[in-house]
N, C-alpha and C. Protein backbone atom coordinates (compact mmCIF):
# COMPACT_ATOMS: atom_id res chain seq x y z
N UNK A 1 2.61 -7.12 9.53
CA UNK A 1 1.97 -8.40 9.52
C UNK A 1 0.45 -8.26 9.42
N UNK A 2 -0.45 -7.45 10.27
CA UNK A 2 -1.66 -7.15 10.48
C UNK A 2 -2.20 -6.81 9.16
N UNK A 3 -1.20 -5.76 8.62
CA UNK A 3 -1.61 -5.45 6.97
C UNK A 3 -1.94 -6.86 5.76
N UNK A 4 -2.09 -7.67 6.18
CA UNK A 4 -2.24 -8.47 5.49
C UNK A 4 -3.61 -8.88 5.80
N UNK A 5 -4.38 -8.65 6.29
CA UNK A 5 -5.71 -8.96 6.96
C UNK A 5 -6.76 -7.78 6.66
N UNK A 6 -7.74 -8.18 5.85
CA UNK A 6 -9.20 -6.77 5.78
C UNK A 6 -9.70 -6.85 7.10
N UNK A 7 -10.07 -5.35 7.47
CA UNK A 7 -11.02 -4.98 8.72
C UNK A 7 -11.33 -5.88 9.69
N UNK A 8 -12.06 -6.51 8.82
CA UNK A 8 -13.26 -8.01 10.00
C UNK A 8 -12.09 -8.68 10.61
N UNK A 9 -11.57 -9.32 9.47
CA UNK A 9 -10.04 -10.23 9.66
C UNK A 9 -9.48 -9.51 10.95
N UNK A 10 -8.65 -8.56 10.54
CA UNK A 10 -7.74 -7.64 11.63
C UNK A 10 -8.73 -7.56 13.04
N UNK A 11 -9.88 -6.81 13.14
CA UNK A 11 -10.81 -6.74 14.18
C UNK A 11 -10.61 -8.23 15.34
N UNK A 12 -11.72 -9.56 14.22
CA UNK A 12 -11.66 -10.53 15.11
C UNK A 12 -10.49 -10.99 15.16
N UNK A 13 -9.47 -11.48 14.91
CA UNK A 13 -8.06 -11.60 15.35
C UNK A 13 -7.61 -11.07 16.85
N UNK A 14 -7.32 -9.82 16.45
CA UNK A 14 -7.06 -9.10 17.35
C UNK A 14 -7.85 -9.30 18.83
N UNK A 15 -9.27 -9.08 18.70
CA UNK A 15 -10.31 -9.46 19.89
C UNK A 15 -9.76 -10.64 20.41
N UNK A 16 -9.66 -11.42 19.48
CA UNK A 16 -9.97 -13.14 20.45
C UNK A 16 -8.38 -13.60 20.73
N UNK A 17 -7.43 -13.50 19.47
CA UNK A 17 -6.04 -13.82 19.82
C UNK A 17 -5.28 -12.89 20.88
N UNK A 18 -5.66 -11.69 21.10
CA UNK A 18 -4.48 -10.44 21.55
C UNK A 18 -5.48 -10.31 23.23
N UNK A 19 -6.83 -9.56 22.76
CA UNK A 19 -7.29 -9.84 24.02
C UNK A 19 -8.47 -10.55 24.98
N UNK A 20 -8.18 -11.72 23.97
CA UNK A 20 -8.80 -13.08 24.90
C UNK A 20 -10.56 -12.77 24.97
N UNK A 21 -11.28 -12.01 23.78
CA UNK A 21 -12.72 -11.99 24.24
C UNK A 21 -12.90 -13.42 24.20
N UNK A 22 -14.31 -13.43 24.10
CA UNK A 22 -15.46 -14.81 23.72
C UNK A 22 -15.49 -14.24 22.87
N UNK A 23 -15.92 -15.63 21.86
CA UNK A 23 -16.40 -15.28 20.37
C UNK A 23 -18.15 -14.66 20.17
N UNK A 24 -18.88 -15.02 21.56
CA UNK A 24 -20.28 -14.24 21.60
C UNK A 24 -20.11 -12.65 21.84
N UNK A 25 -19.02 -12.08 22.64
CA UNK A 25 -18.63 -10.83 23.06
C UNK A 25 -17.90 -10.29 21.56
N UNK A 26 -17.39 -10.90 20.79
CA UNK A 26 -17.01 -10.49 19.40
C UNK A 26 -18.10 -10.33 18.42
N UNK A 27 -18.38 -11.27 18.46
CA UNK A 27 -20.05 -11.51 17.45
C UNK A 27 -20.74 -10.01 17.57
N UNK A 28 -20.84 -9.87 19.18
CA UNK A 28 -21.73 -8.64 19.03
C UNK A 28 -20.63 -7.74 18.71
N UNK A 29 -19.76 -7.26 18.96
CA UNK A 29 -19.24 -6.21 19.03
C UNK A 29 -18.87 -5.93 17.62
N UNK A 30 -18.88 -7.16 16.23
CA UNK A 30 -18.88 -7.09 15.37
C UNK A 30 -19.98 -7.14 14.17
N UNK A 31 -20.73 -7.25 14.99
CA UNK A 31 -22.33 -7.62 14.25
C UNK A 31 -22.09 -8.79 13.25
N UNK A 32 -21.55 -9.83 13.78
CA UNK A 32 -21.69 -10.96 12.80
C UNK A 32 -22.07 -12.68 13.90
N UNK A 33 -22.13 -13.48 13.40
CA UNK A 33 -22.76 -14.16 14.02
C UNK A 33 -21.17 -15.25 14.97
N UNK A 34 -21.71 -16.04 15.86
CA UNK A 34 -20.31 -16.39 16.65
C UNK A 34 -19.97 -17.39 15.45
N UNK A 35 -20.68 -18.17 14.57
CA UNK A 35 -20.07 -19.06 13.84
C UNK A 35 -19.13 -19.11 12.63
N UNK A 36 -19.80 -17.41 12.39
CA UNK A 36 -19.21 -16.10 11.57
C UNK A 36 -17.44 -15.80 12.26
N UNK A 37 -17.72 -15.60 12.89
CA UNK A 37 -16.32 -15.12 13.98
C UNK A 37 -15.47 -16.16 13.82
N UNK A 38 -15.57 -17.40 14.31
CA UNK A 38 -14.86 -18.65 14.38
C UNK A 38 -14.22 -18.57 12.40
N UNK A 39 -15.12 -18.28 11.54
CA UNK A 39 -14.60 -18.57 10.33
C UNK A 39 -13.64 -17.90 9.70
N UNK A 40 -13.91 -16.73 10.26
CA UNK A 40 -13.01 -15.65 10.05
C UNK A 40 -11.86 -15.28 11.06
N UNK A 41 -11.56 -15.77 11.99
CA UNK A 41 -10.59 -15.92 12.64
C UNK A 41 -9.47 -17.04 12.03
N UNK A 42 -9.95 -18.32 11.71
CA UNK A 42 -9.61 -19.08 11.37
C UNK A 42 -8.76 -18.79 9.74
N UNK A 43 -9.81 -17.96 9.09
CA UNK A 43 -9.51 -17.22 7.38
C UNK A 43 -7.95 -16.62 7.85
N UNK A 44 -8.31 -15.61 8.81
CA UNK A 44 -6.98 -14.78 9.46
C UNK A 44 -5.99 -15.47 9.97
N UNK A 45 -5.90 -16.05 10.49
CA UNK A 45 -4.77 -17.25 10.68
C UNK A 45 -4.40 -17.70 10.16
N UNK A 46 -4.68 -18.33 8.85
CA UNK A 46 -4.35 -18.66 7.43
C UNK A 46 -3.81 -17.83 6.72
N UNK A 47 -4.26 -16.33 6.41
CA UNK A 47 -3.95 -15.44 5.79
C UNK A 47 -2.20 -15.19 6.77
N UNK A 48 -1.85 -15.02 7.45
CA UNK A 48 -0.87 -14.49 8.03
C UNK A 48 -0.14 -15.17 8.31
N UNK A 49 -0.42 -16.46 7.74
CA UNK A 49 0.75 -18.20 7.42
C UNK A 49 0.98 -17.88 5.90
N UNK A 50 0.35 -17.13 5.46
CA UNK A 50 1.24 -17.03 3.93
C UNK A 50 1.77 -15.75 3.59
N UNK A 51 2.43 -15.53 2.39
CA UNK A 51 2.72 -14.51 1.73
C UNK A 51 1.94 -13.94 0.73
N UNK A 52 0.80 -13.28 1.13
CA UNK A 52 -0.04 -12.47 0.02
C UNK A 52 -0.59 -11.49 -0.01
N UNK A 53 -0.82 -10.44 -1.20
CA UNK A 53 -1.32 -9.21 -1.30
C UNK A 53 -2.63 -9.06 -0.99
N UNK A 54 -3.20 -7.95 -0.46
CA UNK A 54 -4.74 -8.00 0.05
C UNK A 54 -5.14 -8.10 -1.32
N UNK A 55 -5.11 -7.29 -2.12
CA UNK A 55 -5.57 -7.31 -3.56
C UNK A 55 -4.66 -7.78 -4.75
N UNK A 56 -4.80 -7.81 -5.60
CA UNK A 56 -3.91 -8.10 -6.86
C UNK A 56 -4.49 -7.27 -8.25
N UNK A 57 -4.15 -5.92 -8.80
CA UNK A 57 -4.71 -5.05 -9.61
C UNK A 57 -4.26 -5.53 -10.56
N UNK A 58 -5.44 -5.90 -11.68
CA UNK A 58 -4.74 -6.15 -13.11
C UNK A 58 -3.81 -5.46 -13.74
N UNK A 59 -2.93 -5.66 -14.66
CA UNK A 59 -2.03 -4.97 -15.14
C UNK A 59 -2.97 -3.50 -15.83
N UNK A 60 -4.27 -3.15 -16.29
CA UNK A 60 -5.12 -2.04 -16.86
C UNK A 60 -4.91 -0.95 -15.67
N UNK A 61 -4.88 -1.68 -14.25
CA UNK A 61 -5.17 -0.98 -13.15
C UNK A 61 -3.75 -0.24 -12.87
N UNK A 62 -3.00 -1.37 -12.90
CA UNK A 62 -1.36 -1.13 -12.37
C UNK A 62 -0.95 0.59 -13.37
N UNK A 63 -1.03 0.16 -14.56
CA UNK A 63 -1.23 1.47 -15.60
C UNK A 63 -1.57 2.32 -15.17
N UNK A 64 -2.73 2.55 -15.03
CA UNK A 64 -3.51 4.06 -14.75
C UNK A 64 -2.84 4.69 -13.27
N UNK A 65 -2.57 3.38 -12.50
CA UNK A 65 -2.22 4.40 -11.25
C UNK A 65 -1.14 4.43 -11.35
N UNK A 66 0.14 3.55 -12.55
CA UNK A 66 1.34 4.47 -12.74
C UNK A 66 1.27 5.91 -13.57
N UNK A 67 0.51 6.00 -14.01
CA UNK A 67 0.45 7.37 -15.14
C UNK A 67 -0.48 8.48 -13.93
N UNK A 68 -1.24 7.85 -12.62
CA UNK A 68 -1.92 8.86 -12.22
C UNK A 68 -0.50 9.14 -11.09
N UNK A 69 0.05 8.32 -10.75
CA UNK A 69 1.01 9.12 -10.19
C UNK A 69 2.34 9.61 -10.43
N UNK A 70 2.50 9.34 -11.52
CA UNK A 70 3.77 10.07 -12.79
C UNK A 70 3.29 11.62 -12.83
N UNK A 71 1.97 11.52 -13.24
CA UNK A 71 1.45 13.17 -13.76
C UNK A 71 1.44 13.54 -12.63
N UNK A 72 0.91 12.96 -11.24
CA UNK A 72 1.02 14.51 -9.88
C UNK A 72 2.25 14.62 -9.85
N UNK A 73 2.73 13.43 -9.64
CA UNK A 73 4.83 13.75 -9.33
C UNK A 73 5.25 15.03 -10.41
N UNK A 74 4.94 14.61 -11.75
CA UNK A 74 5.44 15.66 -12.62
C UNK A 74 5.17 17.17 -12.24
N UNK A 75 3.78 17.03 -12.10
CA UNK A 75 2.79 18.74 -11.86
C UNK A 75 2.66 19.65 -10.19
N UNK A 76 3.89 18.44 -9.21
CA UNK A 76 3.85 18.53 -7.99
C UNK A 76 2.37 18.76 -7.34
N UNK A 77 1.48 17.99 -7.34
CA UNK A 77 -0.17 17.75 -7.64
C UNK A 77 0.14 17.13 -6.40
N UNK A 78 0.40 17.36 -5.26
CA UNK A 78 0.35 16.84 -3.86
C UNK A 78 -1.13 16.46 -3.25
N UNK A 79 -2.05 16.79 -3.41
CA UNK A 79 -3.29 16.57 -3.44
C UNK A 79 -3.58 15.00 -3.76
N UNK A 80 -3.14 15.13 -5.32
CA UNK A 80 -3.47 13.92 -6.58
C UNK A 80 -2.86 12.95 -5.81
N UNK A 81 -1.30 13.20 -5.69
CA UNK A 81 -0.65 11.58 -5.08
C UNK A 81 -1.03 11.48 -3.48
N UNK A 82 -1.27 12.12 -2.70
CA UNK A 82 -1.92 11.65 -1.23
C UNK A 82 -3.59 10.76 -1.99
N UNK A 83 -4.09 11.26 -3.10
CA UNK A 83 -5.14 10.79 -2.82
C UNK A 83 -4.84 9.44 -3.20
N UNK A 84 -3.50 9.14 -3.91
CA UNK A 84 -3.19 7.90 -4.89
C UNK A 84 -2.63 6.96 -3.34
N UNK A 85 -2.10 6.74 -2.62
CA UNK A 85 -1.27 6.46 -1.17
C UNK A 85 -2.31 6.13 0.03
N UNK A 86 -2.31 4.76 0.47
CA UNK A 86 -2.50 4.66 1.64
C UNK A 86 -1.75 5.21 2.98
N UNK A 87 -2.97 5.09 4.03
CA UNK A 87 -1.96 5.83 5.25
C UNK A 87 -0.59 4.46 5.70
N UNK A 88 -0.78 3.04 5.25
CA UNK A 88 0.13 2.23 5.40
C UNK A 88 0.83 1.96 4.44
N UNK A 89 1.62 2.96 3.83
CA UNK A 89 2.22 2.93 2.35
C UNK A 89 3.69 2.90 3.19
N UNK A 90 4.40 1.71 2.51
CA UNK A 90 5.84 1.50 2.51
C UNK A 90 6.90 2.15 1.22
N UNK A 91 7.21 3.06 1.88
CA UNK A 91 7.96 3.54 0.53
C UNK A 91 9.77 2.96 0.70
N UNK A 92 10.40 2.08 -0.09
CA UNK A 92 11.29 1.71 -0.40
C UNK A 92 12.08 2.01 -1.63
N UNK A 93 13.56 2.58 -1.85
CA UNK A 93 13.61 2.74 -2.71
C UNK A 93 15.85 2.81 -2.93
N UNK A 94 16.08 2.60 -3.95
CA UNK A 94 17.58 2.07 -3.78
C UNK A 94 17.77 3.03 -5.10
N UNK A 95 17.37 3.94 -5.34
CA UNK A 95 18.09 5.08 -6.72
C UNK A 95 18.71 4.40 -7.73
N UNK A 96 18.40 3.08 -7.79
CA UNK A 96 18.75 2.43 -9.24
C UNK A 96 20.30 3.28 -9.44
N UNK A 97 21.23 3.18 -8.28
CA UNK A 97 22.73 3.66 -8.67
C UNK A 97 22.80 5.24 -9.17
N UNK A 98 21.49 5.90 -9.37
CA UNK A 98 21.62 7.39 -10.21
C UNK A 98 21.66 8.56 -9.30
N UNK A 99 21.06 8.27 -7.88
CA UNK A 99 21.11 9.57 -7.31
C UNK A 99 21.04 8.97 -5.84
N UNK A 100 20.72 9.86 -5.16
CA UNK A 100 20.40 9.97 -3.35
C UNK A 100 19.04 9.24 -3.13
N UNK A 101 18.47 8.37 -2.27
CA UNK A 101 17.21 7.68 -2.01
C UNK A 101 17.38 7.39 -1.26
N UNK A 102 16.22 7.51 -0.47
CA UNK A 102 16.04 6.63 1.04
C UNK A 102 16.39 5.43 1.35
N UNK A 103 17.58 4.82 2.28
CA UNK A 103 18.16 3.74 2.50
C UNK A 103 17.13 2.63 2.85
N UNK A 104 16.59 2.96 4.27
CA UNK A 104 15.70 2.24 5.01
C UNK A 104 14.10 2.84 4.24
N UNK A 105 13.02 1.48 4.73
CA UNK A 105 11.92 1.67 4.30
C UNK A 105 11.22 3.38 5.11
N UNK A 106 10.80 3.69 4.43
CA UNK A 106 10.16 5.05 4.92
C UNK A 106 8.40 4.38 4.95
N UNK A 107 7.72 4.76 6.02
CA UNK A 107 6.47 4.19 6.80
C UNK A 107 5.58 5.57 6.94
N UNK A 108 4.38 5.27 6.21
CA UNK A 108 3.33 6.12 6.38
C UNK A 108 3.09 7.52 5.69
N UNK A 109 2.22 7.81 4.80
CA UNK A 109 1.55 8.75 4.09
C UNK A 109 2.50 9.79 4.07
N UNK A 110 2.56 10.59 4.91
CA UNK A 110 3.15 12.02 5.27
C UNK A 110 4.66 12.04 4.86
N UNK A 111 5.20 10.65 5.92
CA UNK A 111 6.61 10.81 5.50
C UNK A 111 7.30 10.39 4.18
N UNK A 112 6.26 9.55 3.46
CA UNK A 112 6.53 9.16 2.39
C UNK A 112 6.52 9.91 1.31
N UNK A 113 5.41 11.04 1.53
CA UNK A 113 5.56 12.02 0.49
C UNK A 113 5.94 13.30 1.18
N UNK A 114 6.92 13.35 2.02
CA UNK A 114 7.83 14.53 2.08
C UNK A 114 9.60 13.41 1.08
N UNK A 115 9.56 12.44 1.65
CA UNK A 115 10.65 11.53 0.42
C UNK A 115 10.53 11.77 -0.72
N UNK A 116 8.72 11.59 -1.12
CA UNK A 116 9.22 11.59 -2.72
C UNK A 116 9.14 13.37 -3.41
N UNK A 117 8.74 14.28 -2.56
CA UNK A 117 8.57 15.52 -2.80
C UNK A 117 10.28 16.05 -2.99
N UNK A 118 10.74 15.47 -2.28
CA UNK A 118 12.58 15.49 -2.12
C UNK A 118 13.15 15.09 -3.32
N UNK A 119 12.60 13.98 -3.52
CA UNK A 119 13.17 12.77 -5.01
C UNK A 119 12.59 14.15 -5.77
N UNK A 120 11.33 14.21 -6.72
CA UNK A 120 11.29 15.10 -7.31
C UNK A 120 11.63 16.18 -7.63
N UNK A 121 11.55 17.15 -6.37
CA UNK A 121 12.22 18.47 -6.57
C UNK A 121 13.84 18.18 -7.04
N UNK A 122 14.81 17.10 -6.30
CA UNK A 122 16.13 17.28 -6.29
C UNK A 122 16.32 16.54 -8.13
N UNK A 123 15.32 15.70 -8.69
CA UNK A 123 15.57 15.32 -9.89
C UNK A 123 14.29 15.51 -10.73
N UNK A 124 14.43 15.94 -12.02
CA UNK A 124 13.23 15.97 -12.78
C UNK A 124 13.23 15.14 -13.78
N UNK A 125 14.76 14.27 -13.76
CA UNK A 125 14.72 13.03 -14.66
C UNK A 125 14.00 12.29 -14.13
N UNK A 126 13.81 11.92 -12.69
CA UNK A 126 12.82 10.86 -11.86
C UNK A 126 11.55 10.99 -12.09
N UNK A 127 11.01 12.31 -11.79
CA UNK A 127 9.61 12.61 -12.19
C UNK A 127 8.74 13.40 -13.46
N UNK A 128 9.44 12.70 -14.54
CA UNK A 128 9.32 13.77 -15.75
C UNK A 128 8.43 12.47 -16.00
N UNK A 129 7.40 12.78 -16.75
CA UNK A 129 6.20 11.87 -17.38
C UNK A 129 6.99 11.08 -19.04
N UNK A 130 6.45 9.75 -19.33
CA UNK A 130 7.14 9.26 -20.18
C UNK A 130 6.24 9.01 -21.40
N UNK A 131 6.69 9.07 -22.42
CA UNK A 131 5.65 8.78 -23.62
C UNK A 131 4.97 7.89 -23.12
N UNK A 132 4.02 7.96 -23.84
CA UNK A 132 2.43 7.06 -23.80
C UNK A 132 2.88 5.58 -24.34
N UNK A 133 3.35 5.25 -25.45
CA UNK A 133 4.14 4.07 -25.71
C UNK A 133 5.11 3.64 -25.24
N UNK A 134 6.11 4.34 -24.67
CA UNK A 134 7.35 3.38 -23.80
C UNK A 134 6.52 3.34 -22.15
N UNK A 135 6.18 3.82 -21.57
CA UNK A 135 4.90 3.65 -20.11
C UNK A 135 4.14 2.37 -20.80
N UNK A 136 3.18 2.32 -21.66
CA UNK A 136 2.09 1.06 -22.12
C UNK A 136 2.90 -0.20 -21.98
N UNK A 137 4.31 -0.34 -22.23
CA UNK A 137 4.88 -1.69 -22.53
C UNK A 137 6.00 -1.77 -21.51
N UNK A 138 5.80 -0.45 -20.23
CA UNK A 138 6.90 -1.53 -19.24
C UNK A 138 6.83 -0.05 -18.33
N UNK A 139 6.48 -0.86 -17.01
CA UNK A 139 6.75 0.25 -15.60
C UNK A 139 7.43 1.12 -15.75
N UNK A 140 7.28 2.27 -15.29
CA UNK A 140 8.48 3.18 -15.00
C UNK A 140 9.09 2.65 -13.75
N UNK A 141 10.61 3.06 -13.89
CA UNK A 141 11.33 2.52 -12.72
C UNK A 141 11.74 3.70 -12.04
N UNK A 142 10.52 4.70 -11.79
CA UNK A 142 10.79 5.54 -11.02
C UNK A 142 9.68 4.79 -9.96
N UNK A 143 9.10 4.55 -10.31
CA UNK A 143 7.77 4.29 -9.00
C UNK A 143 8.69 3.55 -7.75
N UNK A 144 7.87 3.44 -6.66
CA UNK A 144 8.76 3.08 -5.76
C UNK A 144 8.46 1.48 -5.49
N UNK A 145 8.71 0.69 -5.31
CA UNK A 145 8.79 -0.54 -5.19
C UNK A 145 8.33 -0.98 -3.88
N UNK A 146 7.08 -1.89 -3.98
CA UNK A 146 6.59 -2.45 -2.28
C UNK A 146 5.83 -1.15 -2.22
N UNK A 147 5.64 -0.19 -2.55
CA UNK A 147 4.62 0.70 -1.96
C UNK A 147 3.29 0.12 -1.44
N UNK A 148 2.31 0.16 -1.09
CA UNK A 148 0.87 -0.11 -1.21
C UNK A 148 -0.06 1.33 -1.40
N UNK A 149 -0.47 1.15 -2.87
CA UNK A 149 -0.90 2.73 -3.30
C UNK A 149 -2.12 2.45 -3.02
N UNK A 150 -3.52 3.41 -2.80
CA UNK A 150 -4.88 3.19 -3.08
C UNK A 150 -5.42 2.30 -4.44
């Protein structure tokens, strides 16, 4: 739920809803002003009455970070895809009927890429890189679905 909220958001929330500061005891502790606080508490409360992505990457963006994490998966570039992965990355995934995949959501950096280090090694149809023209005109449906990548 919290994941739906940037820093400030998550911060004052937390302070004033969870443990009851003043909004002057927030202000400072956030370096913003109390009228500041009130607005952004209010933003956060809103934000976490709906259903929405912190960001929304144009489809140019969506691209590059499917092809930047096709090529580490391919080159086992463990480096490359931690750097591609937040530490709050949801990895979900149902093997599209072809092989073994994690049932339940798998939670957080580490464990997510010991999963997909598994997916890869056990298949190289999953992580084999795809022409440059069939990738340009439609996702690979190896990526994992619901992730939240960098």
């Amino acid at each position: 739920m919290l994941e739906k909220l940037g820093p400030l958001e998550r911060a004052v929330f937390l302070l004033r809803d969870i443990f009851d500061y003043e909004y002057a005891e927030i202000a400072t502790m956030v370096e913003k002003s109390e009228v500041n606080c009130r607005q952004v508490l209010r933003r956060a409360r809103q934000h976490l009455g709906q259903q929405r992505l912190r960001f929304a990457p144009s489809r140019e963006q969506q691209e590059q970070l499917i092809q930047q994490f096709m090529r580490a998966s391919f080159n086992g570039d463990m480096q490359g895809l931690l750097s591609l992965l937040t530490e709050d990355i949801v990895f979900t995934g149902d093997g599209n009927g072809t092989g073994p995949m994690a049932r339940k959501p798998v939670s957080g950096r580490d464990k997510v890429m010991r999963v997909w280090s598994e997916v890869c090694a056990s298949s190289q149809r999953v992580c084999r890189p795809k022409s440059s023209s069939s990738t340009a005109s439609q996702p690979s449906s190896a990526i994992p679905r619901k992730a939240s990548m960098a």
